[in-house]
PDB file of N, CA and C in Angstrom:
ATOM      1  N   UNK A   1      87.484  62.422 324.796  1.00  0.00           N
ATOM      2  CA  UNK A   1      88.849  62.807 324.989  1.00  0.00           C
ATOM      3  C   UNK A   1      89.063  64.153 324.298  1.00  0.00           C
ATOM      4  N   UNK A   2      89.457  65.330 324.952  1.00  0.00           N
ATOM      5  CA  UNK A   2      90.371  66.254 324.252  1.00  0.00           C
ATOM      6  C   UNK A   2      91.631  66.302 324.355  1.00  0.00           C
ATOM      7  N   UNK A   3      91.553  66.858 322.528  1.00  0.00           N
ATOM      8  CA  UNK A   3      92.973  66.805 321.762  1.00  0.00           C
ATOM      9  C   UNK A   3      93.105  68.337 321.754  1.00  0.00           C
ATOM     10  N   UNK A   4      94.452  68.879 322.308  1.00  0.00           N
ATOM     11  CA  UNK A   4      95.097  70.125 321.226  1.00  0.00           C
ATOM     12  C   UNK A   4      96.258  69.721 320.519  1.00  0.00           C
ATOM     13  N   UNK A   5      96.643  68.819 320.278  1.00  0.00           N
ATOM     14  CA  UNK A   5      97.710  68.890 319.425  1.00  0.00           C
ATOM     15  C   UNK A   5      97.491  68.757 318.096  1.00  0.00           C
ATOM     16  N   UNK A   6      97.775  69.517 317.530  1.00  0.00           N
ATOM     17  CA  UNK A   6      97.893  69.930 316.178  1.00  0.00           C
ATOM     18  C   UNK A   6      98.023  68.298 315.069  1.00  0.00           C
ATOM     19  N   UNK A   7      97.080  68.068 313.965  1.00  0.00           N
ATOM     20  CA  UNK A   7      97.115  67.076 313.411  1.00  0.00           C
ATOM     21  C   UNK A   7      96.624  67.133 312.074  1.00  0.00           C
ATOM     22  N   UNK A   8      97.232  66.671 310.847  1.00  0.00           N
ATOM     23  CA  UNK A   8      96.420  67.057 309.648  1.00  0.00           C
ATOM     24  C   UNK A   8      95.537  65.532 309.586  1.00  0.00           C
ATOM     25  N   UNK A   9      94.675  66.140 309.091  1.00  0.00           N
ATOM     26  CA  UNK A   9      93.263  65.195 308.832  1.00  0.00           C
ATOM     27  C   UNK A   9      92.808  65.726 307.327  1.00  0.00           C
ATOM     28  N   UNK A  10      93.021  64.227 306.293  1.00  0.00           N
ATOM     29  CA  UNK A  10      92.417  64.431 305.520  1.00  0.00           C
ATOM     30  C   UNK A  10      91.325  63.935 305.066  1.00  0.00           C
ATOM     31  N   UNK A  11      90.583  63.479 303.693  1.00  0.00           N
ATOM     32  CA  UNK A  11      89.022  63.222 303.783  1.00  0.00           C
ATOM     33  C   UNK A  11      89.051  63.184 302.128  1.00  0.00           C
ATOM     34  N   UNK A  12      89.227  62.170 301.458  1.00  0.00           N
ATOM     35  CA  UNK A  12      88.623  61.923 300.194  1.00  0.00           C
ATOM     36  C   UNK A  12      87.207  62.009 299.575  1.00  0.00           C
ATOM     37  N   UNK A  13      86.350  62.149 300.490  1.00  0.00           N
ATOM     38  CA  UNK A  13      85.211  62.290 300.323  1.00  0.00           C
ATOM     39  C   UNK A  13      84.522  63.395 300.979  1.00  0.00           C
ATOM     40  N   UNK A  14      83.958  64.032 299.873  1.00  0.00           N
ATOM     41  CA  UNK A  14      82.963  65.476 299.785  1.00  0.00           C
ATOM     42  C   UNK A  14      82.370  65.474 301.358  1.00  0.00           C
ATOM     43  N   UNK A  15      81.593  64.790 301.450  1.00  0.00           N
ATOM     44  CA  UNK A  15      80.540  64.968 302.933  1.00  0.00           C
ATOM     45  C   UNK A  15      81.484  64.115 303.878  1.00  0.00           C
ATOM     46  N   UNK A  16      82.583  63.899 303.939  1.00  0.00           N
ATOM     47  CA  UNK A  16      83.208  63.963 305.471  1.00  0.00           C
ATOM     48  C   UNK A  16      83.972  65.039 305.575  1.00  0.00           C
ATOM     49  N   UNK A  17      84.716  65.659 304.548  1.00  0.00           N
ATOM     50  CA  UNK A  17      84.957  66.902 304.406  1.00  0.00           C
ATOM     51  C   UNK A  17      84.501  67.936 304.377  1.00  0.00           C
ATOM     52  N   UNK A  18      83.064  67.599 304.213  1.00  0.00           N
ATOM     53  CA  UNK A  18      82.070  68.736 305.041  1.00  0.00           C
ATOM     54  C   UNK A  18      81.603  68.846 306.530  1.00  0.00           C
ATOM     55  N   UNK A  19      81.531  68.212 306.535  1.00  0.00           N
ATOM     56  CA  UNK A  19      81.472  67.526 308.412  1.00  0.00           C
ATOM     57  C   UNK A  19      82.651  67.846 309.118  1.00  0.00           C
ATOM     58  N   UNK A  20      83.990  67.716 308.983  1.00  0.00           N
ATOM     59  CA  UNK A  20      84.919  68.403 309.467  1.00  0.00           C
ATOM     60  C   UNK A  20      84.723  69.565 309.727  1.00  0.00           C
ATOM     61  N   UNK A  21      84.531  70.327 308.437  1.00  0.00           N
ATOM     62  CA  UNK A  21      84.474  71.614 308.704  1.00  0.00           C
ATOM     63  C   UNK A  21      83.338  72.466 309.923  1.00  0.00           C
ATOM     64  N   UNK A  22      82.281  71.488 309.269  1.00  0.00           N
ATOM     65  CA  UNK A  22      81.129  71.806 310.350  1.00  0.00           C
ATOM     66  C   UNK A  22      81.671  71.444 312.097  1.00  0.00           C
ATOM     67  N   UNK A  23      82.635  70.656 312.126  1.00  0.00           N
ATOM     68  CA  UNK A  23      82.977  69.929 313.601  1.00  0.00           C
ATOM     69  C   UNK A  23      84.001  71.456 313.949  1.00  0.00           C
ATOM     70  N   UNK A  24      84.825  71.792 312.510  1.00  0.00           N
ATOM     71  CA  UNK A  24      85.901  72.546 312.893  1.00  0.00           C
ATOM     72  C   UNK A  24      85.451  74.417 314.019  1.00  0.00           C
ATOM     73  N   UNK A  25      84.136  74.387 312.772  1.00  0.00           N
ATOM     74  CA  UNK A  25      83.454  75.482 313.179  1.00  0.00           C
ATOM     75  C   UNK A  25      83.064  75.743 314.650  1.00  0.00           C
ATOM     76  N   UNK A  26      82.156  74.444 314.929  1.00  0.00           N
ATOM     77  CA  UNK A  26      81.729  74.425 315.890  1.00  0.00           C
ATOM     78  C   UNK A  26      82.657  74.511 317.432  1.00  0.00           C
ATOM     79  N   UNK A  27      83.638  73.690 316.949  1.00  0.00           N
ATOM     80  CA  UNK A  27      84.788  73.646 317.885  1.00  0.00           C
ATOM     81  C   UNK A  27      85.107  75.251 318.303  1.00  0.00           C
ATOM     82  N   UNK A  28      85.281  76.013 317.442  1.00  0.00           N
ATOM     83  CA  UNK A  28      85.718  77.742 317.318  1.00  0.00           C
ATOM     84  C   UNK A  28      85.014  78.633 318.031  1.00  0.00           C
ATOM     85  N   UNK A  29      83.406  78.138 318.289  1.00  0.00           N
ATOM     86  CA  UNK A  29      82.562  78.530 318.343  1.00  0.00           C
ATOM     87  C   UNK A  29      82.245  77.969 320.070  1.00  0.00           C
ATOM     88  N   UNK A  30      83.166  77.497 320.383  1.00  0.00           N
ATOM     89  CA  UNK A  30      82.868  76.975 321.454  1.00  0.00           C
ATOM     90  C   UNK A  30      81.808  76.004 322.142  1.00  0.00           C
ATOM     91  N   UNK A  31      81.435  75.067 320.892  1.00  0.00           N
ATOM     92  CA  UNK A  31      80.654  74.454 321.186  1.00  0.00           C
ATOM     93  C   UNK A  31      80.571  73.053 321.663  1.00  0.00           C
ATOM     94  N   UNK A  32      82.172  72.771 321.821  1.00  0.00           N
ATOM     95  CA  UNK A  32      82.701  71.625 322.332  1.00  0.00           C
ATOM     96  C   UNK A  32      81.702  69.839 321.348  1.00  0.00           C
ATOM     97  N   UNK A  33      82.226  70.115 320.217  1.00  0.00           N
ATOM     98  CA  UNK A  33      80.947  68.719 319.768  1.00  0.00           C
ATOM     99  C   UNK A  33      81.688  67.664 320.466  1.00  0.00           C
ATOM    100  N   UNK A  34      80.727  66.562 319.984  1.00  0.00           N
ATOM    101  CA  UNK A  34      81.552  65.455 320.751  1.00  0.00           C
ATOM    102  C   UNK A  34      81.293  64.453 319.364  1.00  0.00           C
ATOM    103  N   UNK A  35      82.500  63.931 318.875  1.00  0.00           N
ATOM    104  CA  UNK A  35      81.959  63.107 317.555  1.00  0.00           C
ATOM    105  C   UNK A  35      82.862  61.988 318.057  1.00  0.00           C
ATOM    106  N   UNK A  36      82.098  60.809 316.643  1.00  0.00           N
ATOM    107  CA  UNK A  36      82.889  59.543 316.421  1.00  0.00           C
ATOM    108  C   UNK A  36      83.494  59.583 315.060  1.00  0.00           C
ATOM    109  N   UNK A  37      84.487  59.381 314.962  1.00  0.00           N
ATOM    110  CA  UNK A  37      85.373  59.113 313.604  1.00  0.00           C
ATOM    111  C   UNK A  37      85.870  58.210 313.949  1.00  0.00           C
ATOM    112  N   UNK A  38      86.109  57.144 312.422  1.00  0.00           N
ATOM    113  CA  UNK A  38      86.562  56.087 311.621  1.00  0.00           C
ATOM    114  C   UNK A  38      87.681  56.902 310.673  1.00  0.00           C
ATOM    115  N   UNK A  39      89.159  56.313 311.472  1.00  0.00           N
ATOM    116  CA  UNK A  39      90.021  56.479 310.702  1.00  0.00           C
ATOM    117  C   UNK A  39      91.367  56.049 310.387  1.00  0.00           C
ATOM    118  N   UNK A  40      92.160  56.461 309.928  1.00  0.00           N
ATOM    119  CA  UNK A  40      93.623  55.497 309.437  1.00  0.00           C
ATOM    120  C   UNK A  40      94.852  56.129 309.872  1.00  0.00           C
ATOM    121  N   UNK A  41      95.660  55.883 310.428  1.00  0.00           N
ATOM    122  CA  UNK A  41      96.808  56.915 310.830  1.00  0.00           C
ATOM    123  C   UNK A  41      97.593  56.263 309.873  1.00  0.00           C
ATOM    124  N   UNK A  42      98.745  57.646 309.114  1.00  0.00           N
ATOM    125  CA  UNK A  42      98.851  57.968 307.949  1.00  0.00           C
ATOM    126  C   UNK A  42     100.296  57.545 308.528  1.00  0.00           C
ATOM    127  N   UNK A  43     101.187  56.886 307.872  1.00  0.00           N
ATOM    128  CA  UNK A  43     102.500  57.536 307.521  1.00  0.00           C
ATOM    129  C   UNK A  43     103.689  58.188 306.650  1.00  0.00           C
ATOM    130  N   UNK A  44     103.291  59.508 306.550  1.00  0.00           N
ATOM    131  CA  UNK A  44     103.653  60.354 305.536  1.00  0.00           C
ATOM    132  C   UNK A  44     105.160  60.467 304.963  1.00  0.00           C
ATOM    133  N   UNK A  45     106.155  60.580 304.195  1.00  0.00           N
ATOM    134  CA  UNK A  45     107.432  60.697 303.876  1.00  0.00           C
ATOM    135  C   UNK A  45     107.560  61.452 302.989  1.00  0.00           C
ATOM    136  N   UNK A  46     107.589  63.076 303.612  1.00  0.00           N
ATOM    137  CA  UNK A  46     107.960  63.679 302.028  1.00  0.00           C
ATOM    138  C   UNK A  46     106.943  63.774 300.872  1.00  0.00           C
ATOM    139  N   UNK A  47     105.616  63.614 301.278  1.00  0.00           N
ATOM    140  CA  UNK A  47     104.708  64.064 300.438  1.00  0.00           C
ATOM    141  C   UNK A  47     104.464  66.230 300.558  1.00  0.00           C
ATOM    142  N   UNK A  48     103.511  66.058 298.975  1.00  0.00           N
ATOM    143  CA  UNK A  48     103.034  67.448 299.189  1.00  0.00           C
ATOM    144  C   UNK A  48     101.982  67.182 298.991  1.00  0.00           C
ATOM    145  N   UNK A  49     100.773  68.221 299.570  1.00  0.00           N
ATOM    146  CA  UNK A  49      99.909  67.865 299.609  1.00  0.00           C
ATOM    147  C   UNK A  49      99.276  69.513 298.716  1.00  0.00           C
ATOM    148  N   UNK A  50      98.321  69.077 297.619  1.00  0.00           N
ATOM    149  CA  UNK A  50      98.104  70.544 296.536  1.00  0.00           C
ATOM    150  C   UNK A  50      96.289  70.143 297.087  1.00  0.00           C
ATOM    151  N   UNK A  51      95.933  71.749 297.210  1.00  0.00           N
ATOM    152  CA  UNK A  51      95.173  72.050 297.263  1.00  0.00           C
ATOM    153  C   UNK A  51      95.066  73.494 296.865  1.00  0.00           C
ATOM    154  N   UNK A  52      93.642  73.679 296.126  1.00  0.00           N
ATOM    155  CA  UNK A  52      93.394  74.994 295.447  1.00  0.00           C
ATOM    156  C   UNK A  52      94.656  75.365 295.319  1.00  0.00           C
ATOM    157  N   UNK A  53      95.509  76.845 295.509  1.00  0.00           N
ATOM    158  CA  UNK A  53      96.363  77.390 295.313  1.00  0.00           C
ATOM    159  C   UNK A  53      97.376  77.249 296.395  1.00  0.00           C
ATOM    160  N   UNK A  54      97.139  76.648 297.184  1.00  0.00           N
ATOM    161  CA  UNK A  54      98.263  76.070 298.611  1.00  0.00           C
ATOM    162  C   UNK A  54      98.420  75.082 298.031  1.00  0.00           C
ATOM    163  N   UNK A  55     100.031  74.931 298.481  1.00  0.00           N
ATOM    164  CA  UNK A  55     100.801  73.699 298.919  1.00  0.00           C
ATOM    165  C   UNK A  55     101.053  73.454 300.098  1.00  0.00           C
ATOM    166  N   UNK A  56     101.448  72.249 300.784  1.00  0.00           N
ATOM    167  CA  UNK A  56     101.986  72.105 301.908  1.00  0.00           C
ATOM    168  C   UNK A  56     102.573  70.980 301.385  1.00  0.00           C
ATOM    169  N   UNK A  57     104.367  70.827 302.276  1.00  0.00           N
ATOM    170  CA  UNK A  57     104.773  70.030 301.963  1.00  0.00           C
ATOM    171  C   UNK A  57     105.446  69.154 302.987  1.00  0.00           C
ATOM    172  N   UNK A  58     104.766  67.840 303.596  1.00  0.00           N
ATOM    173  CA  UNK A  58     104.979  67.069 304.847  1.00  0.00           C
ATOM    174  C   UNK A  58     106.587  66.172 304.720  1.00  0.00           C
ATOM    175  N   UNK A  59     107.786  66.799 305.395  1.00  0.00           N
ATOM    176  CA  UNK A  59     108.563  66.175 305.311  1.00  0.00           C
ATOM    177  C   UNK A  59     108.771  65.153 305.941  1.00  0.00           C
ATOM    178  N   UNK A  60     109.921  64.365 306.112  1.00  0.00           N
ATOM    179  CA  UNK A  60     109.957  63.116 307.419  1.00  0.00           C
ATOM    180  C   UNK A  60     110.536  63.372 308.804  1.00  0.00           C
ATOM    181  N   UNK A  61     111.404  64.926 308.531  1.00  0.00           N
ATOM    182  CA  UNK A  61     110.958  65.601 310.241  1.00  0.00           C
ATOM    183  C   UNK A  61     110.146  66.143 310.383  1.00  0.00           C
ATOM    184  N   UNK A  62     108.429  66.562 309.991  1.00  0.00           N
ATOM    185  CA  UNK A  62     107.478  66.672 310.692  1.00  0.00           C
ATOM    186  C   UNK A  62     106.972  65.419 311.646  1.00  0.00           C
ATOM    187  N   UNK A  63     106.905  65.973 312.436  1.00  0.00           N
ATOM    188  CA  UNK A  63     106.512  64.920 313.134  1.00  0.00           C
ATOM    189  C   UNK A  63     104.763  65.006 313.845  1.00  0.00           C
ATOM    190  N   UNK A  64     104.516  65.686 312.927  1.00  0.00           N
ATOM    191  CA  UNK A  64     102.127  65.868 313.575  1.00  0.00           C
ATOM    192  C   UNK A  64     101.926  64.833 312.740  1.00  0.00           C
ATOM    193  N   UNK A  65     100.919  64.199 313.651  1.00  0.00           N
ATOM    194  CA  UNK A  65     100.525  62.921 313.030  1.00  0.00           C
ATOM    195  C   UNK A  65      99.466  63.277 312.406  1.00  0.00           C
ATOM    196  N   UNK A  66      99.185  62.040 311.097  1.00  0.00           N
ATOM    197  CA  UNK A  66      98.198  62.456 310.221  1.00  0.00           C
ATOM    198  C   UNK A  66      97.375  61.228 310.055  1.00  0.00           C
ATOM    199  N   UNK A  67      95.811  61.705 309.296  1.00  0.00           N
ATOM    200  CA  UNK A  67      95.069  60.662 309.232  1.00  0.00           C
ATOM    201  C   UNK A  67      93.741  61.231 308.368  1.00  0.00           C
ATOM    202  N   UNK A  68      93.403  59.356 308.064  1.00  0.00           N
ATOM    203  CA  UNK A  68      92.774  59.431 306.799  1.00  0.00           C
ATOM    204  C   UNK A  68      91.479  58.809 307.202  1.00  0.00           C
ATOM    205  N   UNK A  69      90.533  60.335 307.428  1.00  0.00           N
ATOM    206  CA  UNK A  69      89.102  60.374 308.063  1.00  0.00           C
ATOM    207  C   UNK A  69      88.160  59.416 306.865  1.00  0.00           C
ATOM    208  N   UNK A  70      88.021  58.418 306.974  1.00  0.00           N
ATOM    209  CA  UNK A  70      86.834  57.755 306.795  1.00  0.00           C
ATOM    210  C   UNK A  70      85.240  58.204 307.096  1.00  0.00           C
ATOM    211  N   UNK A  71      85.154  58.203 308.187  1.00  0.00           N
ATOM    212  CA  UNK A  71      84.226  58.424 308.499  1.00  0.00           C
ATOM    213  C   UNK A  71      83.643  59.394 309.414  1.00  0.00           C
ATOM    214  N   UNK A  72      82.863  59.904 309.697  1.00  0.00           N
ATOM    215  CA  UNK A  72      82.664  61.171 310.882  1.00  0.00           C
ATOM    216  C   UNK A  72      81.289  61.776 311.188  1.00  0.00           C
ATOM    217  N   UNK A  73      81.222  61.684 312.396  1.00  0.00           N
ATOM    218  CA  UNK A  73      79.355  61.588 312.927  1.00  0.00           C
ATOM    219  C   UNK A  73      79.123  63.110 314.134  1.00  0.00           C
ATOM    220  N   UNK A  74      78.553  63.394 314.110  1.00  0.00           N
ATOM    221  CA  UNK A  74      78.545  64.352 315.089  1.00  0.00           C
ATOM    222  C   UNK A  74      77.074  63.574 316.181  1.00  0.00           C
ATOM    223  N   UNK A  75      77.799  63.495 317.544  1.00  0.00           N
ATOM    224  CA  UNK A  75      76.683  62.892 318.533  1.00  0.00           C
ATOM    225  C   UNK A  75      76.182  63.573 319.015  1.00  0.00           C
ATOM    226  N   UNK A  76      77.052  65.119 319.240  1.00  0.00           N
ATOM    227  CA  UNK A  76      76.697  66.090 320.209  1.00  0.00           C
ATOM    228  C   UNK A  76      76.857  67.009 319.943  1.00  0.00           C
ATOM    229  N   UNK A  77      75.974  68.419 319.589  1.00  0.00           N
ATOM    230  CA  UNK A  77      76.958  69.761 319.225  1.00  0.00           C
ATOM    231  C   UNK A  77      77.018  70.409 320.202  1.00  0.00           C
ATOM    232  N   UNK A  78      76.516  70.276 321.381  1.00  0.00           N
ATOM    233  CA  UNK A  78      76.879  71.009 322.919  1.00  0.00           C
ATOM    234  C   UNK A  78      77.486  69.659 324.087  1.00  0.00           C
ATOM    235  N   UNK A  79      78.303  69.961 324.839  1.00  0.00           N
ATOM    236  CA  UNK A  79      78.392  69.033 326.097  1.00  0.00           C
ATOM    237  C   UNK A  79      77.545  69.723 327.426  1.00  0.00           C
ATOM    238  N   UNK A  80      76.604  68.881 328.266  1.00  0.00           N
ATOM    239  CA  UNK A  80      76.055  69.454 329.292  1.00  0.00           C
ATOM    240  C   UNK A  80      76.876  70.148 329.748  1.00  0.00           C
ATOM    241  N   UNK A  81      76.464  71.287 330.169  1.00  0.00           N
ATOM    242  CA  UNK A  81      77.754  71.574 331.631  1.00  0.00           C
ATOM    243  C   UNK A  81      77.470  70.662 332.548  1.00  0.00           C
ATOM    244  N   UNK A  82      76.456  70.228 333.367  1.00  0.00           N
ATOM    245  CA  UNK A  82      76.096  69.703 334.542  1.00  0.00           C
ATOM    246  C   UNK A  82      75.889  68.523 333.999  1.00  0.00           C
ATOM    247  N   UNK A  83      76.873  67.149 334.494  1.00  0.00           N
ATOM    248  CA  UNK A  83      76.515  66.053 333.747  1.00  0.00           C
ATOM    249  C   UNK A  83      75.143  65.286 334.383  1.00  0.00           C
ATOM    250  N   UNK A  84      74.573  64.956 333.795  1.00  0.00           N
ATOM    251  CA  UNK A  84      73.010  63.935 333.577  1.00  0.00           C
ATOM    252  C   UNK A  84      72.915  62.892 335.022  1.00  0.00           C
ATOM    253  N   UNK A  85      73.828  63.100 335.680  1.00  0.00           N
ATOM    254  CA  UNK A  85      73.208  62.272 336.646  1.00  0.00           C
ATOM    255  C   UNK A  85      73.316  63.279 338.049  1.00  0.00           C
ATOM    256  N   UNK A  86      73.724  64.233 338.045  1.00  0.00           N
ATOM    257  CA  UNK A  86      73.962  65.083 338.792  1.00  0.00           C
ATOM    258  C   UNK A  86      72.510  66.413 339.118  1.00  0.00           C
ATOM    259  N   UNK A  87      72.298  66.968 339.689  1.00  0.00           N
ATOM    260  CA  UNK A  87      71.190  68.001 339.949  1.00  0.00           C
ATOM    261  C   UNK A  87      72.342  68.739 340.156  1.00  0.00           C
ATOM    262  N   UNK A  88      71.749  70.110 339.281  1.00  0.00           N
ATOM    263  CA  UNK A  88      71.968  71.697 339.701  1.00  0.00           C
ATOM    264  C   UNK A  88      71.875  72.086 341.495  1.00  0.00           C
ATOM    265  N   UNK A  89      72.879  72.728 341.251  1.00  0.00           N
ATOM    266  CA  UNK A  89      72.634  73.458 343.170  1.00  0.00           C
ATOM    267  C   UNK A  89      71.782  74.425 342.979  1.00  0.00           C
ATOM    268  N   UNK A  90      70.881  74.246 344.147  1.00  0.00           N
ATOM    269  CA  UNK A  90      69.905  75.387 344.128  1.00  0.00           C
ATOM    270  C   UNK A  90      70.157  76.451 344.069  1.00  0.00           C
ATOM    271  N   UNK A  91      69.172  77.530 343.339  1.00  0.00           N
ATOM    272  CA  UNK A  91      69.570  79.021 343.225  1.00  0.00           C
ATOM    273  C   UNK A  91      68.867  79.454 344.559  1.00  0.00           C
ATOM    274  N   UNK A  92      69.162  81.076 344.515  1.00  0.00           N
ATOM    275  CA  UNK A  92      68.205  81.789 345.573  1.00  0.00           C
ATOM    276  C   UNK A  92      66.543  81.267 345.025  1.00  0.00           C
ATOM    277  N   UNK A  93      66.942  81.531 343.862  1.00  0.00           N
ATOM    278  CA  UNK A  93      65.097  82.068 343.424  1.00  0.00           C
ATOM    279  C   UNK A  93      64.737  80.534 343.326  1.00  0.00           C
ATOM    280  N   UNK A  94      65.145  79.418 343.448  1.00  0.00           N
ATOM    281  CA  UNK A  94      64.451  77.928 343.956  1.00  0.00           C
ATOM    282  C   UNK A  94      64.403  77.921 345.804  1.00  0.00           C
ATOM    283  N   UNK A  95      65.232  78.729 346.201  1.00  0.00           N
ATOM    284  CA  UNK A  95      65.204  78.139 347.753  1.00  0.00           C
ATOM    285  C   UNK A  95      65.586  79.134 348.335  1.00  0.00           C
ATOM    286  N   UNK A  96      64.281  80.280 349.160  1.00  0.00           N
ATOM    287  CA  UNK A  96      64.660  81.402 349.666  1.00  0.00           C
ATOM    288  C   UNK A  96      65.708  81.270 350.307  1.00  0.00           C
ATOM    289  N   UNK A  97      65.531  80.131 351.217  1.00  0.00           N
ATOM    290  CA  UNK A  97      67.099  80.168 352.116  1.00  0.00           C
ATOM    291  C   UNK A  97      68.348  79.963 352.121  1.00  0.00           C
ATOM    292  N   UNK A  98      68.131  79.815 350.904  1.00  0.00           N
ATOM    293  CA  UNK A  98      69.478  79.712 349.841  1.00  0.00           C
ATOM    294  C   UNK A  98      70.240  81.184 349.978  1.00  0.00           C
ATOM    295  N   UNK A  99      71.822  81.003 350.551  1.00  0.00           N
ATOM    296  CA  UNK A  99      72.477  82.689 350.194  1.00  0.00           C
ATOM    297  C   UNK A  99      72.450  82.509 348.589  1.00  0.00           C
ATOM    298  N   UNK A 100      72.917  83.850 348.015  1.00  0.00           N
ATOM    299  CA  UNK A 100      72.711  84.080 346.970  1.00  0.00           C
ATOM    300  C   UNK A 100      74.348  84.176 346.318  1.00  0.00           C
TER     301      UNK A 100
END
């Protein structure tokens, strides 16, 4: 499934919070991963959330949903283009009589 809607995801733990980032990258990078995450949807009221020298502060009219990444796997860091049960259309240079 793709998501664009905007969502905070957080991560108590070092190496799923590294893995995000690595998912985040890749995503940027156009590499479409395809992962599984284990996680908790949050319901926030008026928290802030401190990190390094940022704050952010989630009121109860935000309304982006949030969640508390447990877990997170990367299955795929590319998606085929041409899915796996399908054959490529021939090029010229497989089938002279192929237009080009």
């Amino acid at each position: 499934m793709r998501s664009v809607v905007p969502v905070f995801l957080y991560a108590d733990d070092y190496g799923v919070e590294r893995k995000l980032k690595t998912v985040n990258s890749l995503a940027k990078a156009a590499k479409d991963p395809v992962i599984k995450m284990t996680f908790v949807q949050l319901d926030i009221t008026d928290h802030k959330i401190v990190h390094g020298d940022q704050t952010i502060q989630v009121t109860s009219q935000d309304d982006t949903d949030a969640f508390h990444v447990k877990d997170i796997q990367i299955i795929q860091e590319e998606q085929l283009l041409i899915p796996p049960h399908r054959s490529p259309e021939p090029t010229h240079r497989d089938n002279p009589r192929c237009d080009p």
